[in-house]
N, C-alpha and C. Protein backbone atom coordinates (compact mmCIF):
# COMPACT_ATOMS: atom_id res chain seq x y z
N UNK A 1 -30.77 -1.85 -79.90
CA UNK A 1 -31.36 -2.93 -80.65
C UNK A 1 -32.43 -2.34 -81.55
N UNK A 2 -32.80 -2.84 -82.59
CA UNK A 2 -33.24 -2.22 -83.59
C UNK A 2 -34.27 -3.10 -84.44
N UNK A 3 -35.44 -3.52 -83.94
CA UNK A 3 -36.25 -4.68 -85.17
C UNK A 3 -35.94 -5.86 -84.99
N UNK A 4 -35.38 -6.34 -83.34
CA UNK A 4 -34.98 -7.46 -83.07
C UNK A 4 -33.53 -8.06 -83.50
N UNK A 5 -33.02 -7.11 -84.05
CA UNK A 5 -31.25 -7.30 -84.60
C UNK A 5 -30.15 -6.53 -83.88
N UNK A 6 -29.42 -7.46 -83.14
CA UNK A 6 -28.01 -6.68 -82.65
C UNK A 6 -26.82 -6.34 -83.62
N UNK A 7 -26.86 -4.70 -83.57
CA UNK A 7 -26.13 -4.29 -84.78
C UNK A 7 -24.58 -3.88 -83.90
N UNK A 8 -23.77 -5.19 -83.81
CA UNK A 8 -22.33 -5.05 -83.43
C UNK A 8 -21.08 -4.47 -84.27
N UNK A 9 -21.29 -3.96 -85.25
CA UNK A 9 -20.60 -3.66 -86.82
C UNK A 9 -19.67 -2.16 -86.03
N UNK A 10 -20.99 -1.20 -85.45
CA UNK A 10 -19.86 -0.03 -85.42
C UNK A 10 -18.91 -0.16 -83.86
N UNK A 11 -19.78 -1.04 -83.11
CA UNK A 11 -18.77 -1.51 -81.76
C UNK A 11 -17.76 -2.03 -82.35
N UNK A 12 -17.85 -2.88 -82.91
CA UNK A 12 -16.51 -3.33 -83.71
C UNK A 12 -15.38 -2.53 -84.07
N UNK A 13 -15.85 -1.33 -85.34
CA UNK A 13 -15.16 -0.49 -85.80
C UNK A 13 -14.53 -0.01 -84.80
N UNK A 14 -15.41 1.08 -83.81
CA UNK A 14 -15.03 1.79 -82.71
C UNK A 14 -13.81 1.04 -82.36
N UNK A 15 -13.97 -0.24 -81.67
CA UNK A 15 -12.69 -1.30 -81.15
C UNK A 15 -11.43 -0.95 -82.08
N UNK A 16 -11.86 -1.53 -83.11
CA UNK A 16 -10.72 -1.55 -84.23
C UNK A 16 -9.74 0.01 -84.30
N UNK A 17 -10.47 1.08 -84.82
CA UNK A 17 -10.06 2.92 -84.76
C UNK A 17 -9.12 2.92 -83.32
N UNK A 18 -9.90 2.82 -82.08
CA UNK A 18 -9.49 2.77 -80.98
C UNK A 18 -7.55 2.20 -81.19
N UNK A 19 -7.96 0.65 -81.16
CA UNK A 19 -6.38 0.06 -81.12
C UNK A 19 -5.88 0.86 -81.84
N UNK A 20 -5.62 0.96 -83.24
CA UNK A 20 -5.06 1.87 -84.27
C UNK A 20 -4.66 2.80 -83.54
N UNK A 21 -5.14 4.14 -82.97
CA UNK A 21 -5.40 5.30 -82.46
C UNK A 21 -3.52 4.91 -81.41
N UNK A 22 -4.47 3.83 -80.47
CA UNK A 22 -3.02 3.15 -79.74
C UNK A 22 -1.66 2.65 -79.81
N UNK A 23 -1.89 1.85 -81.22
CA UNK A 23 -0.20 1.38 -81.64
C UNK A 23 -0.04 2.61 -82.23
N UNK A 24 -0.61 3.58 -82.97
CA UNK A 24 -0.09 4.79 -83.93
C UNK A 24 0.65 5.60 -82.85
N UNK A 25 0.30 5.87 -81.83
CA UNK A 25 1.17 7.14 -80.06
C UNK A 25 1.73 6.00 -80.09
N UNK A 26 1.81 5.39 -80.12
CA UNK A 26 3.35 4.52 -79.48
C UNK A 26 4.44 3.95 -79.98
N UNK A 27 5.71 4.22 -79.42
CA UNK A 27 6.77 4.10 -80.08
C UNK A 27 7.19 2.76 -79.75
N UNK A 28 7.01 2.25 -81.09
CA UNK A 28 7.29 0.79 -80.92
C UNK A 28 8.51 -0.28 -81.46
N UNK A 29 8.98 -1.19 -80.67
CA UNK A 29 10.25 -1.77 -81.67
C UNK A 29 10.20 -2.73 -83.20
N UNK A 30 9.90 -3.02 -83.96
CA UNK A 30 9.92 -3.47 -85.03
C UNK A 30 8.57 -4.63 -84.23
N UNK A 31 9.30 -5.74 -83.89
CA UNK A 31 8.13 -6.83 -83.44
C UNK A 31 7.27 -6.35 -82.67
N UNK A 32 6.77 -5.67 -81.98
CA UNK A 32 6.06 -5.35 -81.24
C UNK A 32 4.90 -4.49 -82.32
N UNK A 33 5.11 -3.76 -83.37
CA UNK A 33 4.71 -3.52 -84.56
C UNK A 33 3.97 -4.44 -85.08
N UNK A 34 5.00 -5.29 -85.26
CA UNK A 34 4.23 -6.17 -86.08
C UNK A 34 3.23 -6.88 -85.49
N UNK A 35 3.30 -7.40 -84.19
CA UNK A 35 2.39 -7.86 -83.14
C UNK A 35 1.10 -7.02 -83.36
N UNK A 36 1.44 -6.00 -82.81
CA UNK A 36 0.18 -4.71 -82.45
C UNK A 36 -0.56 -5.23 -84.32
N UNK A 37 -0.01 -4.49 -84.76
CA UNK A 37 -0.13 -5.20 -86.31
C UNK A 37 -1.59 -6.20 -86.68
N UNK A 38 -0.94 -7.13 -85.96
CA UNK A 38 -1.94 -8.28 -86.72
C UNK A 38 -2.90 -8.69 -85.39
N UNK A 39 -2.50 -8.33 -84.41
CA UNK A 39 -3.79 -8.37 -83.35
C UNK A 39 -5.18 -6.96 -84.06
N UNK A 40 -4.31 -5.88 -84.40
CA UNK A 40 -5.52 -5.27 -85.26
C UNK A 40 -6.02 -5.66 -86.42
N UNK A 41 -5.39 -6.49 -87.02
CA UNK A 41 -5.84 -7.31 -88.14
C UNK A 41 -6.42 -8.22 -87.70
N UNK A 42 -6.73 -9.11 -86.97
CA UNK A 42 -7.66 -10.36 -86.30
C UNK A 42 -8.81 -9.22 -85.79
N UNK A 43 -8.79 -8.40 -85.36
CA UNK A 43 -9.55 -7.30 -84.58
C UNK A 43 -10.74 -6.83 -85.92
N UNK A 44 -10.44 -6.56 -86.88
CA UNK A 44 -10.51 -6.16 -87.79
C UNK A 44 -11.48 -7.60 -88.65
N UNK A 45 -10.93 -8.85 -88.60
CA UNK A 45 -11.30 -9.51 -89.19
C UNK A 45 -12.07 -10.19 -88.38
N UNK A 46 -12.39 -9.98 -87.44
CA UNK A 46 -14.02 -10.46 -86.24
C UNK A 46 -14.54 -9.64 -86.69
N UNK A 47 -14.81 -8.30 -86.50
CA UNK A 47 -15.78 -7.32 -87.10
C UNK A 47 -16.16 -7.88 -88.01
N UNK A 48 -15.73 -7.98 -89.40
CA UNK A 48 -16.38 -8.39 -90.79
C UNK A 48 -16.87 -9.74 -90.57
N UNK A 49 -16.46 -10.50 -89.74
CA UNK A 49 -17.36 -12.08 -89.39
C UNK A 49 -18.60 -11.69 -88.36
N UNK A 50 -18.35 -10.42 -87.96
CA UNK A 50 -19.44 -9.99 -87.36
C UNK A 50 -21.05 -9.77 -88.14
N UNK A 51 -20.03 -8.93 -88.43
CA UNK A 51 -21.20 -8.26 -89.96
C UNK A 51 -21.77 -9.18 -90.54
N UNK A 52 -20.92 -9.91 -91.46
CA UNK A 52 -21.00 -10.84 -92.12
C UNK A 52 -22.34 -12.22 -91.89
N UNK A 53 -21.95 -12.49 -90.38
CA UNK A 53 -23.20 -13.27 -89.65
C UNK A 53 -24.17 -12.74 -89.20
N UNK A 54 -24.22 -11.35 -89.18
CA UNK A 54 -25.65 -10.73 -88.59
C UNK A 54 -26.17 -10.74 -89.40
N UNK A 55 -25.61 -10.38 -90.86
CA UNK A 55 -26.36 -9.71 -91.73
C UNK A 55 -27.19 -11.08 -92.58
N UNK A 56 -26.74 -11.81 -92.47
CA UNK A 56 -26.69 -13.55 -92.89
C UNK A 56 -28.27 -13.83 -91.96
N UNK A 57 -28.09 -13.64 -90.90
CA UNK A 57 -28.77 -14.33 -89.49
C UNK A 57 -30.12 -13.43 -89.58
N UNK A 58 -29.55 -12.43 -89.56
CA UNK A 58 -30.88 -10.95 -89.78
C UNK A 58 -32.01 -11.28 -90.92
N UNK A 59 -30.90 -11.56 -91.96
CA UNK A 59 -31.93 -11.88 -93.43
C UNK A 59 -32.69 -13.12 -93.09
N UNK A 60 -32.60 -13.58 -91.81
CA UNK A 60 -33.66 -14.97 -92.10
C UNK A 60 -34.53 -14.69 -91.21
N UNK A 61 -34.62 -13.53 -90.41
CA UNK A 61 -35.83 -13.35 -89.66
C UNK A 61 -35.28 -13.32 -88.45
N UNK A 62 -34.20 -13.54 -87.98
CA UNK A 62 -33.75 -14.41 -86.28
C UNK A 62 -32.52 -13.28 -86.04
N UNK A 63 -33.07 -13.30 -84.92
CA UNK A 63 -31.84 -12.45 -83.95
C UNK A 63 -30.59 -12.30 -84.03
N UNK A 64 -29.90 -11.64 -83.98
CA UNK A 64 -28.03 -11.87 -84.09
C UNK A 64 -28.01 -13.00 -82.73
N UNK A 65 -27.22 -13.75 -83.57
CA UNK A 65 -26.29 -14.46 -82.64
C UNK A 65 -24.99 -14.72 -82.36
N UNK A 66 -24.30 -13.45 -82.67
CA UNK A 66 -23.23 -13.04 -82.89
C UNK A 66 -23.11 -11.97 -81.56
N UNK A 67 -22.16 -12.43 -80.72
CA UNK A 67 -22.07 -10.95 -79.59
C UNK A 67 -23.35 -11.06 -78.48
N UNK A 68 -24.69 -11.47 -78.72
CA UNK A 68 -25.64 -11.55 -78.01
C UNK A 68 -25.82 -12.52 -77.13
């Protein structure tokens, strides 16, 4: 924690790289692709609503309330 702000942005990433890292070793059948796919894309798109609201929440003086 850092100046009263929870900075969840690179936990996020980390998450996100991670899965990637996972569907990429694995041999997968077409749907299951595409699955893995867009669960890293929702994965992906919390992070940036992450960001997005800390950085929002941060600029007004007040704590993340995002993750915390």
């Amino acid at each position: 924690m850092s100046g009263g702000v929870l900075g969840h942005s690179q936990g996020y990433a980390n998450l996100v790289a991670a899965a990637q890292n996972v569907i990429d070793s694995q041999h997968l059948s077409a749907a299951q692709a595409r699955d893995a796919a867009a669960a890293a894309a929702a994965a992906a798109a919390a992070a940036q609503h992450a960001a997005l609201v800390n950085g929002l929440v941060g600029g007004l003086g007040n704590e993340s309330w995002v993750g915390g």
